[in-house]
Protein backbone atom coordinates (compact mmCIF):
# COMPACT_ATOMS: atom_id res chain seq x y z
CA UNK A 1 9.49 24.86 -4.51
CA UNK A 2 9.84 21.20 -3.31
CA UNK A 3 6.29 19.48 -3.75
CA UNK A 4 6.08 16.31 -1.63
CA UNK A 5 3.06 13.71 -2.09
CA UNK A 6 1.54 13.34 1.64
CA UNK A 7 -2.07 11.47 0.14
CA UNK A 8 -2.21 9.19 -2.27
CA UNK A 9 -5.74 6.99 -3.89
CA UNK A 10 -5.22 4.61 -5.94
CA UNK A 11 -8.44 2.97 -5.04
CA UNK A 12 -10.39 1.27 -7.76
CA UNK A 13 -7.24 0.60 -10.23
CA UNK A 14 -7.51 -3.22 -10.43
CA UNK A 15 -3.58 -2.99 -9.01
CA UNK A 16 -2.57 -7.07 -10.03
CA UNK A 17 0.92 -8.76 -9.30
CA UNK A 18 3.26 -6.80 -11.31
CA UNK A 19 1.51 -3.48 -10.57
CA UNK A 20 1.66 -4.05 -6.65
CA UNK A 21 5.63 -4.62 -6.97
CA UNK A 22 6.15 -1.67 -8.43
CA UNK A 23 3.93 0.22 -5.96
CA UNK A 24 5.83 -1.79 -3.12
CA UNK A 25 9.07 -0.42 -3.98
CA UNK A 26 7.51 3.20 -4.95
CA UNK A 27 5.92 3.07 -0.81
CA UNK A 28 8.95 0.98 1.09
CA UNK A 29 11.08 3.84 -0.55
CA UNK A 30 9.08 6.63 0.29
CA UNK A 31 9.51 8.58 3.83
CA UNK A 32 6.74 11.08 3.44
CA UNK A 33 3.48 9.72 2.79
CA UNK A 34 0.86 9.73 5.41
CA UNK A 35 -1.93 8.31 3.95
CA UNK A 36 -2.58 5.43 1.20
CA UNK A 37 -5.71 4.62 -0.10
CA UNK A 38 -5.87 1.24 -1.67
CA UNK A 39 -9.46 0.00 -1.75
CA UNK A 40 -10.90 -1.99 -4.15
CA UNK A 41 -7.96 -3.36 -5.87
CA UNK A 42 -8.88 -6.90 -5.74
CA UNK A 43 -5.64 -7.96 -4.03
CA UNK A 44 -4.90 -11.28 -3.28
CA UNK A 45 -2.54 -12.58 -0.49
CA UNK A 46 0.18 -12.41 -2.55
CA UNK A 47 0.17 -8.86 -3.82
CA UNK A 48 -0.89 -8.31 0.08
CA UNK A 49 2.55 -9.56 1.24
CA UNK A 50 4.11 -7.28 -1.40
CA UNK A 51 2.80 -4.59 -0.06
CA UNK A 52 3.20 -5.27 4.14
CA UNK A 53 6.86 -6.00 3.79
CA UNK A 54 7.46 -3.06 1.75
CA UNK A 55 5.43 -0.63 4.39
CA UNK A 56 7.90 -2.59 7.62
CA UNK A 57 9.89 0.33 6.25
CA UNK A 58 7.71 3.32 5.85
CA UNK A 59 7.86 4.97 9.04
CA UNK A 60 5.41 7.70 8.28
CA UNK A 61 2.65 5.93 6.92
CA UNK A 62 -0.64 6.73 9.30
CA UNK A 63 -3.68 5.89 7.33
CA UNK A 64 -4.14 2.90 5.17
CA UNK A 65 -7.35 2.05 3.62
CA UNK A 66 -7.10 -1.72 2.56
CA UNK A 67 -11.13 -1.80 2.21
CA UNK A 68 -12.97 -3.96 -0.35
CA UNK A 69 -9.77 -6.12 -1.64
CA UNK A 70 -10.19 -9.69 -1.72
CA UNK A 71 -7.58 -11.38 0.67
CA UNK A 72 -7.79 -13.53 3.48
CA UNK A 73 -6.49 -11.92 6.37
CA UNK A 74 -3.49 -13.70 7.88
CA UNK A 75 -1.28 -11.50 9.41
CA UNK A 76 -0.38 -9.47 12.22
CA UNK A 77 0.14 -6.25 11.03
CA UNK A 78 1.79 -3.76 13.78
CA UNK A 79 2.74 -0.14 12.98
């Protein structure tokens, strides 16, 4: 059997700089997760960026919970 992750919370990990690149790569890579849970990670604008580049080339991404994180919002994020 071929198990593919379609949800994924990682809400509430305290997700900093070095943890965000590796979870930009892990996402950008990744064409079969639908939803992403990433609240309360206190993310800045920089592990922010990390993250919206690397989803400009997830194509199946739907749901993406960004609540509670602590960056100011300066971008124009179209899916």
């Amino acid at each position: 059997d071929n198990h593919v992750l379609l949800n994924l919370d990682i809400s509430w990990c305290s997700i900093r700089l070095l943890g965000a690149k590796a979870l930009a790569k892990a996402i950008g890579d990744n064409n079969k997760l639908v939803s992403l849970n990433l609240s309360s990670n206190s993310f800045t604008n920089d592990t922010l960026e990390l993250i919206t580049q690397s989803l400009s080339r997830n194509m199946t991404l739907c749901d993406l919970n960004l609540h509670g994180n602590q960056f100011i919002c300066r971008y124009d994020m179209k899916f």
